[in-house]
Every structure is written in structure tokens, then in C-alpha cells.
N, C-alpha and C. Protein backbone atom coordinates (compact mmCIF):
# COMPACT_ATOMS: atom_id res chain seq x y z
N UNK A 1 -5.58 -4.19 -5.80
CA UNK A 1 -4.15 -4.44 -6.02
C UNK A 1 -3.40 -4.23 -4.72
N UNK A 2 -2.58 -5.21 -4.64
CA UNK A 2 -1.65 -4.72 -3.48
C UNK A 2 -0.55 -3.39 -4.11
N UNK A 3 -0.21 -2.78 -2.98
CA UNK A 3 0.88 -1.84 -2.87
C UNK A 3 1.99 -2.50 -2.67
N UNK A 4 3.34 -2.17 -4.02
CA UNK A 4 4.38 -2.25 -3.92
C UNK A 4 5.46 -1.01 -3.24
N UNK A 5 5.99 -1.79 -2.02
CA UNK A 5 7.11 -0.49 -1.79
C UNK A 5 6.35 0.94 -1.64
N UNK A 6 5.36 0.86 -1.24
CA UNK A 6 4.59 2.44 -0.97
C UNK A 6 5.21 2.71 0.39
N UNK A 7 5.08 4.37 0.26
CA UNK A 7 6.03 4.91 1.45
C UNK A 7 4.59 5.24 2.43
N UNK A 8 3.60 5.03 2.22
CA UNK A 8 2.73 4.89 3.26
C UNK A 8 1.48 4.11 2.96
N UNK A 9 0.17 3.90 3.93
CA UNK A 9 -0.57 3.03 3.75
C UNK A 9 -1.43 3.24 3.35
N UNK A 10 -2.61 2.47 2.61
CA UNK A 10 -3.93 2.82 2.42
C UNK A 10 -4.86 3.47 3.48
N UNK A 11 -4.64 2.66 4.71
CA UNK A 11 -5.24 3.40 6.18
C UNK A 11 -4.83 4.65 6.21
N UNK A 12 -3.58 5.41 6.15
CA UNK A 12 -2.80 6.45 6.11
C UNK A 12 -3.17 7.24 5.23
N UNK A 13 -3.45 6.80 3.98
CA UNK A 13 -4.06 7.95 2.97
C UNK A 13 -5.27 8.24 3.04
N UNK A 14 -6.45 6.93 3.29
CA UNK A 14 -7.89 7.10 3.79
C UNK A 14 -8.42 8.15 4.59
N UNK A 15 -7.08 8.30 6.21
CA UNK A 15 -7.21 8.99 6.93
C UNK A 15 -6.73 10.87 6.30
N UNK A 16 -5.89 10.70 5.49
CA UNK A 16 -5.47 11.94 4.94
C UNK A 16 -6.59 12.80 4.16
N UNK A 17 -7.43 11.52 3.46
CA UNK A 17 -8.56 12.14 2.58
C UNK A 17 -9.90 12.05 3.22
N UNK A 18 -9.80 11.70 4.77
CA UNK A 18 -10.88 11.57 5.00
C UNK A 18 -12.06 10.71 4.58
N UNK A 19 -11.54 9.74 4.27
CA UNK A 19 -12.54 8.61 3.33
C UNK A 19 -12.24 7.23 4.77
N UNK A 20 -13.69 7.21 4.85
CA UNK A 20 -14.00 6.14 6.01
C UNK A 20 -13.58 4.83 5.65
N UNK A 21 -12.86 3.92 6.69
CA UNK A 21 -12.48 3.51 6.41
C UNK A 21 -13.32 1.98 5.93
N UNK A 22 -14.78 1.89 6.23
CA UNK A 22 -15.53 0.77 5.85
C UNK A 22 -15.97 0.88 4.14
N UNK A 23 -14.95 2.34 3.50
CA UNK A 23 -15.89 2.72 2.41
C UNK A 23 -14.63 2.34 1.65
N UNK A 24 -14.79 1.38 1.14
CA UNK A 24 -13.75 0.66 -0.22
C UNK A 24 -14.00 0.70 -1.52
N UNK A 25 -14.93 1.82 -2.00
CA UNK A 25 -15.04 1.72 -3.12
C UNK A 25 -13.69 2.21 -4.28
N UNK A 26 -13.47 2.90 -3.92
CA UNK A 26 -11.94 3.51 -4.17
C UNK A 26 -10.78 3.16 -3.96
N UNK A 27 -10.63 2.12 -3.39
CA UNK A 27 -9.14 1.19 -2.51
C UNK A 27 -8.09 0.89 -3.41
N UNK A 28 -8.83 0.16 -4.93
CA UNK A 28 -7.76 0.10 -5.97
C UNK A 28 -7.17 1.29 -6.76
N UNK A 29 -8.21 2.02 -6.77
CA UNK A 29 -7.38 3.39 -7.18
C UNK A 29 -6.21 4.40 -6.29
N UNK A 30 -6.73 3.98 -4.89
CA UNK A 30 -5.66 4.74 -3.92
C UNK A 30 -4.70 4.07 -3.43
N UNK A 31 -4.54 2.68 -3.74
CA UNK A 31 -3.17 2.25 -3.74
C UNK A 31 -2.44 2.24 -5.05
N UNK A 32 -3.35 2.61 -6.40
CA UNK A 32 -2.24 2.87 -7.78
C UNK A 32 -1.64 4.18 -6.94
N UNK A 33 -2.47 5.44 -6.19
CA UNK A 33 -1.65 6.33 -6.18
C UNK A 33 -0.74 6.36 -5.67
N UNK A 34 -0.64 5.60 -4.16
CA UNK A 34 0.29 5.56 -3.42
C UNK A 34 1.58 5.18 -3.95
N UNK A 35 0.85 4.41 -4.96
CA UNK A 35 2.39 3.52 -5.53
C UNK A 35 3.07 4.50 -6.73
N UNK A 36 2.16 5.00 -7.21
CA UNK A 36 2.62 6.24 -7.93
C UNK A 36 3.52 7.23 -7.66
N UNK A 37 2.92 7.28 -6.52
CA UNK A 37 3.54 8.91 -5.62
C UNK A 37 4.85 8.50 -4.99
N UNK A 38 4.65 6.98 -4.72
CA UNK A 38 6.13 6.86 -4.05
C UNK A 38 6.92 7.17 -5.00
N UNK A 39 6.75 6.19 -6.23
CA UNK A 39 8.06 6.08 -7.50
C UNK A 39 8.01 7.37 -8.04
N UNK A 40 7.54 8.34 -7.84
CA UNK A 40 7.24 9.95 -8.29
C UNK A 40 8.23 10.47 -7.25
N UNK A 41 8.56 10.02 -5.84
CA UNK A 41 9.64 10.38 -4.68
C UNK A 41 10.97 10.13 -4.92
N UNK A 42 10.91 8.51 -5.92
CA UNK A 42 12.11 7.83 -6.11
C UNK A 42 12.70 8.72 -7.30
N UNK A 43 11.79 9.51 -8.23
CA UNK A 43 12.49 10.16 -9.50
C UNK A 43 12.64 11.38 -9.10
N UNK A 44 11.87 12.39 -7.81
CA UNK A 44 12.56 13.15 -7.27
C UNK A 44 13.52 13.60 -6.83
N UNK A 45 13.85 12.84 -5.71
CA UNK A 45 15.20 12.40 -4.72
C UNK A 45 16.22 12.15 -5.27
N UNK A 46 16.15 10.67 -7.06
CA UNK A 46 17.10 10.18 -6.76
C UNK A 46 17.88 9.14 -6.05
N UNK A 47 17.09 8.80 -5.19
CA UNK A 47 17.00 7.57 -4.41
C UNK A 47 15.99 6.94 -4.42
N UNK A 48 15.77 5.60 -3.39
CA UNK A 48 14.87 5.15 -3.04
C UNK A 48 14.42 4.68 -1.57
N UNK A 49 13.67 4.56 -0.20
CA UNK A 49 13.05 4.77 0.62
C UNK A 49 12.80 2.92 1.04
N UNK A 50 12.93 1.95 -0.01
CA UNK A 50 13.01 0.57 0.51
C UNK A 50 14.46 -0.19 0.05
N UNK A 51 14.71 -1.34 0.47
CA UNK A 51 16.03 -2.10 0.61
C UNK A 51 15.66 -3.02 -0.30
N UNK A 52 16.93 -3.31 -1.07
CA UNK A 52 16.90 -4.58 -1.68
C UNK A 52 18.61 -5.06 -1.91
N UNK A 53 18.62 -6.43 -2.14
CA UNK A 53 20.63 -7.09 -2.48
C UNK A 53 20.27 -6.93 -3.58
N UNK A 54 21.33 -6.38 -4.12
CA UNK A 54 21.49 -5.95 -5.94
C UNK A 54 23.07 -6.16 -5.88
N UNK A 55 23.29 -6.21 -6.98
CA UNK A 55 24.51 -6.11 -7.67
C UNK A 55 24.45 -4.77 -8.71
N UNK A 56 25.53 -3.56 -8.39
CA UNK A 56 25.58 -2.56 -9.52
C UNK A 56 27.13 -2.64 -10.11
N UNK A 57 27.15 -2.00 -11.15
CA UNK A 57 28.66 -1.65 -11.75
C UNK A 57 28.63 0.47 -12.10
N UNK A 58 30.09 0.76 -10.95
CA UNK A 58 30.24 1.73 -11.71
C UNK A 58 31.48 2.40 -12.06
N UNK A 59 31.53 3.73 -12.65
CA UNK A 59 33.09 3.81 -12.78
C UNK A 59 33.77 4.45 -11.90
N UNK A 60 34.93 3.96 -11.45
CA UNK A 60 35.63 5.31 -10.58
C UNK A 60 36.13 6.45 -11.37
N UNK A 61 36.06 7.73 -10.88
CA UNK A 61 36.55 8.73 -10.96
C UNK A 61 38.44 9.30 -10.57
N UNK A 62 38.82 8.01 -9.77
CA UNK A 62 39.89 8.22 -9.73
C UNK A 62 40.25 6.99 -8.97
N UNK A 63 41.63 6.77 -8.40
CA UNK A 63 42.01 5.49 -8.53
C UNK A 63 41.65 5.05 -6.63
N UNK A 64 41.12 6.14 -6.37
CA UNK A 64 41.06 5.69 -4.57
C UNK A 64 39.12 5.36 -4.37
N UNK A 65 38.32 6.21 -4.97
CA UNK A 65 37.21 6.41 -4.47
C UNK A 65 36.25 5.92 -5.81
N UNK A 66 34.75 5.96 -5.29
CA UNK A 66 33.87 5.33 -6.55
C UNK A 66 32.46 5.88 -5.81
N UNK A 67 32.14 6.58 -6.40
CA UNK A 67 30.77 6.86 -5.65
C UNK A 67 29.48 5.70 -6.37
N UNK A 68 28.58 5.82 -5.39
CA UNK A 68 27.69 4.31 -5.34
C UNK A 68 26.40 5.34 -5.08
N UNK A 69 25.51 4.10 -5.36
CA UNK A 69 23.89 4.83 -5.67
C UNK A 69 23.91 4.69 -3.87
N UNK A 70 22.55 4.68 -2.88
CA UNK A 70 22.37 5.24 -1.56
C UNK A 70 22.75 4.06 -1.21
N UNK A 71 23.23 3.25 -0.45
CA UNK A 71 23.46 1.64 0.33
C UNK A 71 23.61 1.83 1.74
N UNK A 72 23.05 0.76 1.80
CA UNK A 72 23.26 0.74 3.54
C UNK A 72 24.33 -0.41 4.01
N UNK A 73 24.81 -1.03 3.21
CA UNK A 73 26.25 -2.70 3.54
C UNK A 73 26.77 -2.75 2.25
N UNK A 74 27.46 -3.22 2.22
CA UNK A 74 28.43 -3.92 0.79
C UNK A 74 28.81 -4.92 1.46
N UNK A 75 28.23 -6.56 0.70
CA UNK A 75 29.01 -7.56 0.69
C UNK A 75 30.00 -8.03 -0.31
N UNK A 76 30.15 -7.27 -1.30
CA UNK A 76 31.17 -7.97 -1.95
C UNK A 76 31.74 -6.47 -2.80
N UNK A 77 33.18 -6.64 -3.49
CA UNK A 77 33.79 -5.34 -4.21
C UNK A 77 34.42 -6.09 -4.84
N UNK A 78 34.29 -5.89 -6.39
CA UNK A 78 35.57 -6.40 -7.14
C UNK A 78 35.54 -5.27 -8.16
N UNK A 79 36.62 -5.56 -9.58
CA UNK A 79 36.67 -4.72 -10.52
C UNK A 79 37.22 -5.87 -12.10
N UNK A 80 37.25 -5.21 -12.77
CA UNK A 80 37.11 -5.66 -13.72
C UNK A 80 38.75 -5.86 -14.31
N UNK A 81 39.78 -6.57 -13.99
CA UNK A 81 40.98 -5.89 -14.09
C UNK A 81 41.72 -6.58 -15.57
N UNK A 82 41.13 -7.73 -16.34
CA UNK A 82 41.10 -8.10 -17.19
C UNK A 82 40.07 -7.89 -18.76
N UNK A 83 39.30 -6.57 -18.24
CA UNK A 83 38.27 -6.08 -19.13
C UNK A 83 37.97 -6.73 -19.88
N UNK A 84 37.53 -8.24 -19.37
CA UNK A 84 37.06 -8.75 -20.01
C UNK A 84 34.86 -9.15 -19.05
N UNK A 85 34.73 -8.32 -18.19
CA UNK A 85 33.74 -8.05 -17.41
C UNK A 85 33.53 -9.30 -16.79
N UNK A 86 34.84 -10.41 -16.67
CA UNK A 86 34.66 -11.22 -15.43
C UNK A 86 35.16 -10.82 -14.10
N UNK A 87 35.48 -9.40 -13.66
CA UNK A 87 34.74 -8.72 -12.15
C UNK A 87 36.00 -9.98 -10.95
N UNK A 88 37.20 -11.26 -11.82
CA UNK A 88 37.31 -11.72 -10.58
C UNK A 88 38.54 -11.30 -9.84
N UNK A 89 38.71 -9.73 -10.22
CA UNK A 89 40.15 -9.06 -9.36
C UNK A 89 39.15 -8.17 -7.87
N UNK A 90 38.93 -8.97 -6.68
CA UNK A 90 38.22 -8.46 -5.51
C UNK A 90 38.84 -7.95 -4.75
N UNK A 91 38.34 -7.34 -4.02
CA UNK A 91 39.14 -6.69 -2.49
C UNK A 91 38.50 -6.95 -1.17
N UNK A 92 39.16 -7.00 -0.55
CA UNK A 92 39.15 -7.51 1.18
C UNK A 92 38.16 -6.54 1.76
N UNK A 93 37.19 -6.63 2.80
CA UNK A 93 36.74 -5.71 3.53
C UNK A 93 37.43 -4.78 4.27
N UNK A 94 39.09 -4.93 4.00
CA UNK A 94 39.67 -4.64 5.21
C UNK A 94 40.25 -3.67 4.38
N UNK A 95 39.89 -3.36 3.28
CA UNK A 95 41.00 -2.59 1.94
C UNK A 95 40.23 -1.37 1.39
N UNK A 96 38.84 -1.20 2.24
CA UNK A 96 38.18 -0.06 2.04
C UNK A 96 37.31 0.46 3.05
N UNK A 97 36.65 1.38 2.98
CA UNK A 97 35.90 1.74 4.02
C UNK A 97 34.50 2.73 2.97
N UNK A 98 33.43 2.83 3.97
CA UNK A 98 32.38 3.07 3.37
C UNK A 98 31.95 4.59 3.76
N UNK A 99 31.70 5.48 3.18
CA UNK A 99 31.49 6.84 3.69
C UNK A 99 30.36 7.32 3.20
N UNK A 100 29.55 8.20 3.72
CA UNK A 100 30.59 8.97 4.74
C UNK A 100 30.96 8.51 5.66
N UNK A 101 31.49 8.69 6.52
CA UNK A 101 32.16 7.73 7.67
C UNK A 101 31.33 7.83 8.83
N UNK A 102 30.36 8.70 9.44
CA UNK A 102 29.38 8.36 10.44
C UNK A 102 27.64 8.21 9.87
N UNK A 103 27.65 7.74 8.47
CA UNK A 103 26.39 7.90 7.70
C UNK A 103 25.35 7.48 9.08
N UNK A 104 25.71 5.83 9.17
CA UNK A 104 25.32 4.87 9.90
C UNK A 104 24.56 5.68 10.80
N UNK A 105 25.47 6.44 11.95
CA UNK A 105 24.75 6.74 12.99
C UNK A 105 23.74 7.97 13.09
N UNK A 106 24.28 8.59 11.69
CA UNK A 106 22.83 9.50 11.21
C UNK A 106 21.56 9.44 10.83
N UNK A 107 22.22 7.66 10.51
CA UNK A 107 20.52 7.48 10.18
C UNK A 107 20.42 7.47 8.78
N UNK A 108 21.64 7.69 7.79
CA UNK A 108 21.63 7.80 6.62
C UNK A 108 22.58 6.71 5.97
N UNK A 109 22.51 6.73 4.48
CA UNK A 109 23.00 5.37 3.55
C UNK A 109 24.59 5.68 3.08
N UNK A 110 25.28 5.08 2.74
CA UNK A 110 26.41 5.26 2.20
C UNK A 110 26.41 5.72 1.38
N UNK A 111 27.85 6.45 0.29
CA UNK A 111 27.34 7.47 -0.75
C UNK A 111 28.54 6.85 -1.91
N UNK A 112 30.06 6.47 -1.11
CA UNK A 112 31.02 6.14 -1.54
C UNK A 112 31.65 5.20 -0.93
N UNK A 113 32.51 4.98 -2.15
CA UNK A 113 33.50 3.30 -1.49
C UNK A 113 34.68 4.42 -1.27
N UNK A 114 35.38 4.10 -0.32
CA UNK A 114 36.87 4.42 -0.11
C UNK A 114 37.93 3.70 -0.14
N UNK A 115 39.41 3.48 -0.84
CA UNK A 115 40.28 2.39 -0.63
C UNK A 115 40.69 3.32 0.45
N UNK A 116 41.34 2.31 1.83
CA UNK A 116 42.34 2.66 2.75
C UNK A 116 43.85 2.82 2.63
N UNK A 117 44.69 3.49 2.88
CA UNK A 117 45.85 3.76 2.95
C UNK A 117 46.54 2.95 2.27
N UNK A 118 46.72 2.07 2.99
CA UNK A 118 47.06 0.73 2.84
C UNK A 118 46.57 -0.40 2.10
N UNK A 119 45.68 0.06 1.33
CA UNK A 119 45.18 -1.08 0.26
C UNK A 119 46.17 -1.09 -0.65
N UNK A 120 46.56 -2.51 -1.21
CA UNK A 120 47.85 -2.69 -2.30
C UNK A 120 47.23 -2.41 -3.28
N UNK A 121 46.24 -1.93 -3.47
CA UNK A 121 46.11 -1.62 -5.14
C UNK A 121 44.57 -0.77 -5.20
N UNK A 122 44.51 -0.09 -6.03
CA UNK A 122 43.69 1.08 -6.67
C UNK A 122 42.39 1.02 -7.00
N UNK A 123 41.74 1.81 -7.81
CA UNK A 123 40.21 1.18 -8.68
C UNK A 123 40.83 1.45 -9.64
N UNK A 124 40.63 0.54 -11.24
CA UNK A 124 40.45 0.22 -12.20
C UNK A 124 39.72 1.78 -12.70
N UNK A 125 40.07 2.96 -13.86
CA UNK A 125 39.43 4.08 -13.99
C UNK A 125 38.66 3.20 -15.34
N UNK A 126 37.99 2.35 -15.83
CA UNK A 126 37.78 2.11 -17.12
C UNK A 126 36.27 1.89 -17.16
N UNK A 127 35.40 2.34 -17.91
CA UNK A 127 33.96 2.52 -17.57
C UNK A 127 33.27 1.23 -17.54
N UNK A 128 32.50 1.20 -16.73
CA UNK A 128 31.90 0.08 -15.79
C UNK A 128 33.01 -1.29 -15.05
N UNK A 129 33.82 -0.76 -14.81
CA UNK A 129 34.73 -1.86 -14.30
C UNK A 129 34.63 -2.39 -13.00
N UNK A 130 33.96 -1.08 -11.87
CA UNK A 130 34.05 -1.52 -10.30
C UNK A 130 32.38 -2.24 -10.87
N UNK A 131 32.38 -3.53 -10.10
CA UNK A 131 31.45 -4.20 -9.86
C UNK A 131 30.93 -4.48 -7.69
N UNK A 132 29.91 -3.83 -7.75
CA UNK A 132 29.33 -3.78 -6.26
C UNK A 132 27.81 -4.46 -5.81
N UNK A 133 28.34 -5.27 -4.96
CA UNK A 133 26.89 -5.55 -4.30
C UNK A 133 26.62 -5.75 -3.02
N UNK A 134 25.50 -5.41 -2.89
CA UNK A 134 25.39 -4.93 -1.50
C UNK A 134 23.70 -4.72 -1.09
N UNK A 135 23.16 -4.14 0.07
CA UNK A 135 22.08 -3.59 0.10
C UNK A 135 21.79 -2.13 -0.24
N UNK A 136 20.46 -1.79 -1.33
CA UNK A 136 21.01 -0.44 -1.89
C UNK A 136 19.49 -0.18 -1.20
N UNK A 137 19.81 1.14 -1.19
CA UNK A 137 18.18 1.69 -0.67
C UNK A 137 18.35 3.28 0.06
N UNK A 138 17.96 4.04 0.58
CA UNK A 138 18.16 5.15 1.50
C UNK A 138 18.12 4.78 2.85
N UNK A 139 17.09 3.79 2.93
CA UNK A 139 16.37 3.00 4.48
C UNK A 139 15.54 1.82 4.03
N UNK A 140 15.31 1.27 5.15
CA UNK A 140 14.40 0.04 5.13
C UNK A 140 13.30 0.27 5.11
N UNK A 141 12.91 1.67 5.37
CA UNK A 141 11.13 2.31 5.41
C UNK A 141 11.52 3.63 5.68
N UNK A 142 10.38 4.40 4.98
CA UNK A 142 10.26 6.09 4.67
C UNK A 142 10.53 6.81 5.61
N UNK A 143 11.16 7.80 5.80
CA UNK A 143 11.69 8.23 7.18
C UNK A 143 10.21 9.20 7.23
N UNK A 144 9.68 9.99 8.31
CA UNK A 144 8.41 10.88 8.54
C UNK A 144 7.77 11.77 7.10
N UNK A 145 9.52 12.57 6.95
CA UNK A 145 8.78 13.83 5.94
C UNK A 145 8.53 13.13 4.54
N UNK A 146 9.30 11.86 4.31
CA UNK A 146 9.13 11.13 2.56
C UNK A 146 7.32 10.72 2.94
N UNK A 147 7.40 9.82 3.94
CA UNK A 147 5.86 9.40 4.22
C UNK A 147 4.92 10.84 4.28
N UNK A 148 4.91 12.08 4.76
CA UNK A 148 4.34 12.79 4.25
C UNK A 148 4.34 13.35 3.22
N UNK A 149 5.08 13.12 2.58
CA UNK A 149 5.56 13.99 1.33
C UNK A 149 4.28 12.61 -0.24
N UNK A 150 5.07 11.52 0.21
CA UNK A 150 3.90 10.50 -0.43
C UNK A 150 2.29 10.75 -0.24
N UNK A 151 2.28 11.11 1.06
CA UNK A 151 1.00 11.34 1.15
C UNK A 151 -0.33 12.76 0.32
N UNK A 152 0.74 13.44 0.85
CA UNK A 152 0.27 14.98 -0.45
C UNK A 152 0.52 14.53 -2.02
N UNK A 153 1.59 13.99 -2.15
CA UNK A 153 1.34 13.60 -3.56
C UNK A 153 0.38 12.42 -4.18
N UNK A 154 -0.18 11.26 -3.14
CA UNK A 154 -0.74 10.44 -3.81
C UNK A 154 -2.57 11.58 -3.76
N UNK A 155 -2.70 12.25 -2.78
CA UNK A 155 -3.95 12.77 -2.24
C UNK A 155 -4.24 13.83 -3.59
N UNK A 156 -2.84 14.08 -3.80
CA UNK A 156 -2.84 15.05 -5.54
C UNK A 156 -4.03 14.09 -6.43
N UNK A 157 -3.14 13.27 -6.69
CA UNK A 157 -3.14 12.31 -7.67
C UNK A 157 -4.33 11.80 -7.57
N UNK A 158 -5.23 10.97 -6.24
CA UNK A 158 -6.52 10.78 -6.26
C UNK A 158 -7.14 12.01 -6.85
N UNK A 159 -7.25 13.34 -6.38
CA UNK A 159 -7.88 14.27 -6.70
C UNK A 159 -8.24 14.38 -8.20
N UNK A 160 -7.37 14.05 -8.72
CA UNK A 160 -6.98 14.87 -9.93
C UNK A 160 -8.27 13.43 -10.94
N UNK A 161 -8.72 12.63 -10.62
CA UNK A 161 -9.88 12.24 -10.97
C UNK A 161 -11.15 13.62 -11.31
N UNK A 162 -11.10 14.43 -10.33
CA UNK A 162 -12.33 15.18 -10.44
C UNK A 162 -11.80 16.56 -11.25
N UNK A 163 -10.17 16.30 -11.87
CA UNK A 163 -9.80 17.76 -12.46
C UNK A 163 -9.60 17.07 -13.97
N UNK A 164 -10.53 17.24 -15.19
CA UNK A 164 -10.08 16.52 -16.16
C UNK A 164 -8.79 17.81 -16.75
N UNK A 165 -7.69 17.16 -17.74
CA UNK A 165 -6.96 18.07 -17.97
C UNK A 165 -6.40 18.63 -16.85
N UNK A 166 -6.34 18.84 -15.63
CA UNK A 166 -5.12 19.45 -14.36
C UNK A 166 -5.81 20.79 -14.31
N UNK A 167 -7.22 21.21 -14.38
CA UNK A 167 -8.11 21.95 -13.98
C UNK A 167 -8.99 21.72 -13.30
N UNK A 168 -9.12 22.84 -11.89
CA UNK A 168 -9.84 22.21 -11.00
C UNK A 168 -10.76 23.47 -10.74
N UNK A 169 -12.28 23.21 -10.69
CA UNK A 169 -12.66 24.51 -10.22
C UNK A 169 -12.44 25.36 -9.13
N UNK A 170 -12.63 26.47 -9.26
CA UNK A 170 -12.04 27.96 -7.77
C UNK A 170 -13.19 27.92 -7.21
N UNK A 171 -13.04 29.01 -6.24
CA UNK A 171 -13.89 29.28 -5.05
C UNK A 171 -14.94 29.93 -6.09
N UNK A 172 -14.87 30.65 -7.26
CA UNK A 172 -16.12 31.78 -7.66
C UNK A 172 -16.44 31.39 -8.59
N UNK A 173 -17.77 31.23 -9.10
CA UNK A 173 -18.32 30.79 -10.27
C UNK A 173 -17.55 31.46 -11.35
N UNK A 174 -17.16 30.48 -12.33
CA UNK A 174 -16.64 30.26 -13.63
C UNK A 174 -15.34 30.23 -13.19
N UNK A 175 -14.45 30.34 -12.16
CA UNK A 175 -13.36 30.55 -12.17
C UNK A 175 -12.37 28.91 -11.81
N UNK A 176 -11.38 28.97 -12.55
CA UNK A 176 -10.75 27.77 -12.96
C UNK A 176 -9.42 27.67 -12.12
N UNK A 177 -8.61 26.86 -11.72
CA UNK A 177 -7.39 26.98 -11.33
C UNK A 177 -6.74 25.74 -12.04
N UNK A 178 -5.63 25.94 -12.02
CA UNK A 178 -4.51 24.41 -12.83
C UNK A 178 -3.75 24.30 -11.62
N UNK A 179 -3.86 22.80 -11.91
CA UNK A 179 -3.42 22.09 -10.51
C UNK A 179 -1.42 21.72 -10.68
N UNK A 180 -0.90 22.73 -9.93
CA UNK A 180 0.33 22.38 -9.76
C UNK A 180 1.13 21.08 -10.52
N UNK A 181 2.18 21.24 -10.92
CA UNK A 181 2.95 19.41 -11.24
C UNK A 181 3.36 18.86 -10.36
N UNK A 182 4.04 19.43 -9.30
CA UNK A 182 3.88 18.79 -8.12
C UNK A 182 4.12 19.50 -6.71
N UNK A 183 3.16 19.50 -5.74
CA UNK A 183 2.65 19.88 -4.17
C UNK A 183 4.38 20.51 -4.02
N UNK A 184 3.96 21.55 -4.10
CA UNK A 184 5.34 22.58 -3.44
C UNK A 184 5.75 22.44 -1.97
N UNK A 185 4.91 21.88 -1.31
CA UNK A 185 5.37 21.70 0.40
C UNK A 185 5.81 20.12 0.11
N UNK A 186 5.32 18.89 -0.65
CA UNK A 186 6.72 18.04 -0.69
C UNK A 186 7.44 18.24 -1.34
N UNK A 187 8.13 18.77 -2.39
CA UNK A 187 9.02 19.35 -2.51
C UNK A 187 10.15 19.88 -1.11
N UNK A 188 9.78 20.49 -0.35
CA UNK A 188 10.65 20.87 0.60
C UNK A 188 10.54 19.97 1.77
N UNK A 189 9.65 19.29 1.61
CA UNK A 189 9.70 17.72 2.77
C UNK A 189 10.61 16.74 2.22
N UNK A 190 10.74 16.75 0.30
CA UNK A 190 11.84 16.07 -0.02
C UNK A 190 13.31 16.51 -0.22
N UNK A 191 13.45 17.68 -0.29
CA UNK A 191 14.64 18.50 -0.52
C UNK A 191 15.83 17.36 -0.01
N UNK A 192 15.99 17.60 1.32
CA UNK A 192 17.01 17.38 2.23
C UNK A 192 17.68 15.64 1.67
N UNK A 193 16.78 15.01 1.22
CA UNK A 193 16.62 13.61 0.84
C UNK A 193 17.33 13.51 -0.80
N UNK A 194 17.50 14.88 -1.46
CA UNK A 194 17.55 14.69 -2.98
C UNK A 194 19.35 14.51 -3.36
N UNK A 195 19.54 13.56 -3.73
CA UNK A 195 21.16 13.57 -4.33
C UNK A 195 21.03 13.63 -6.20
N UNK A 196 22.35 13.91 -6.41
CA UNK A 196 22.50 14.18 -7.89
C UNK A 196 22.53 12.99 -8.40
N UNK A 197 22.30 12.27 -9.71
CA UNK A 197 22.35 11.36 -10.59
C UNK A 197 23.80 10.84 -10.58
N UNK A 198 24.24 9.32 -10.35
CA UNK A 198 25.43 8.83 -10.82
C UNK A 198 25.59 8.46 -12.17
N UNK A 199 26.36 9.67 -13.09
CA UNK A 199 26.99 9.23 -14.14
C UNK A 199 27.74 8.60 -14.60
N UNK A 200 27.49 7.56 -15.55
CA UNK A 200 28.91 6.92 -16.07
C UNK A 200 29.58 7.78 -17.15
N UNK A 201 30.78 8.11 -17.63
CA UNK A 201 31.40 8.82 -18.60
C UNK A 201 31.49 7.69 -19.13
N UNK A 202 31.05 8.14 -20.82
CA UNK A 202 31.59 7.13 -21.69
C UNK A 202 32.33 6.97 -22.75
């Protein structure tokens, strides 16, 4: 199978597990993990680690700001101002701004829409009314610690072939260990990466 959107490679995990790389007997199973472990990052975090143009709808919280899933551009902003969910009351690029305001040069995704001062008119507070599209993603590819962090978790996940039930044998005869839910060192390789869930109130 090919790998969708994995935050690292089959070469990359081969080399992690030490499995040569002329030895393919295992290849389809270690790219289910990879692909596993990524979308196991994406329900971590909260985000996601590849780009795609989507269209989302969400609600504002008040009449200036609207927080948005991770994006890196917005091409288009409208709202819903006839609730009737034809979305065709839009706004100018010039009528908001995207924040945080130096994401960009951090290296990181947008979080919120902002209206400017001077925008003639508000967000719509009525649930699902702001309609947004744009490129959504965290990045275009895994920044170091997500790609390691994928990597301990898919290397879990191969393992766990030889642990039936999430028991793996110990160092001393008869002795058993249960294999973690998930690798406590990604965990703190993903920390920094994790945002809260966007709720809609309904």
C-alpha cells in the first residue's frame, strides 16, 4: 500500500527498526503503521502536519474575531447574512487580518480571522454562519519532533504484532509488562504542537 500523508518514510522507519532495507517482507504492514501513527498525531495535537484547499464554516464568538482550525492562507471570507446558508455577504482582504500576526515568520499556521478597525461591518454571531476557505494544515510537511514523534509511535505499533493483548514479555522469566497507550517521550515531542478543539455552540 502506498502511504497517505505519513509524517515520515518507510526508509525512515526501516532505519528506526533496524530492518534492512532489501528485506520487504513487512513493507505493507509498516506503512499501515506509519499511516496510523500519523492520524494517531492528528487526534493528538488537534491538528494536522499536511496542506490541503478546503472550505470550513464556523461560528464567531463575537462580532470582530472567529477562530479557525490551523491554516496557512485564506482565499476567500464570507458569512451567512441572509441565514439562508448562501454565504454571499463577503469581505475584502483588506477588511481583516490573519493572526497571530507574526505566525508566518515562526514557522507556524494561523489560528484566527481578525476584522480591522475599519472594516464596515462585523461577523454574523449565528452558528455556522462565517464560511472560510483557504489552505488548512499546521505545515506542508512534519516539522523534526512530529516526524519523530510518528516514528516511536508507528515502531509501537509494528511491535505490538509480537505483544498479543498489549503484553509484552520482561527481562525475567515469567515476567510480563503492558505496553503503554501511547510512547510518553512523543507525547512531549508533541506537546508544543497540541491546540484545543474548535467548538461550535449550538
Amino acid at each position: 500500500m502506498a502511504i497517505t500523508n505519513g509524517y515520515c518514510t518507510l526508509a525512515e522507519l526501516k532505519a528506526r527498526l533496524t530492518i534492512d532495507t532489501l528485506d520487504t517482507q513487512d513493507d505493507a504492514m509498516l506503512e499501515a503503521c506509519i499511516e496510523g501513527a500519523s492520524r494517531q498525531v492528528d487526534a493528538f495535537t488537534g491538528t494536522r502536519f499536511y496542506q490541503a484547499s478546503e472550505t470550513r464554516y464556523y461560528t464567531a464568538l463575537d462580532g470582530y474575531s472567529v477562530a479557525i482550525d490551523d491554516a496557512t492562507a485564506i482565499s476567500a471570507l464570507a458569512q451567512d447574512l441572509q441565514l439562508n446558508r448562501s454565504y454571499s455577504d463577503t469581505f475584502a482582504s483588506d477588511e481583516y487580518d490573519l493572526a497571530p500576526d507574526n505566525a508566518a515568520l515562526a514557522g507556524k499556521p494561523y489560528q484566527q480571522i481578525v476584522l480591522r478597525p475599519l472594516a464596515p461591518k462585523g461577523f454574523l454571531l449565528d452558528r455556522r454562519a462565517i464560511k472560510v476557505t483557504g489552505t488548512f494544515g499546521y505545515a506542508s510537511s512534519a516539522p523534526p519532533a512530529v516526524k519523530q514523534a510518528t516514528m516511536l509511535l508507528a515502531a509501537a505499533l509494528f511491535r505490538r504484532k509480537d505483544a498479543p493483548f498489549g503484553i509484552a514479555g520482561g527481562g525475567e522469566v515469567g515476567q510480563a509488562i503492558q505496553l503503554a497507550a501511547m510512547d510518553p517521550q512523543a507525547k512531549l515531542l508533541l506537546m508544543p504542537f497540541r491546540r484545543l478543539a474548535i467548538v461550535d455552540l449550538v
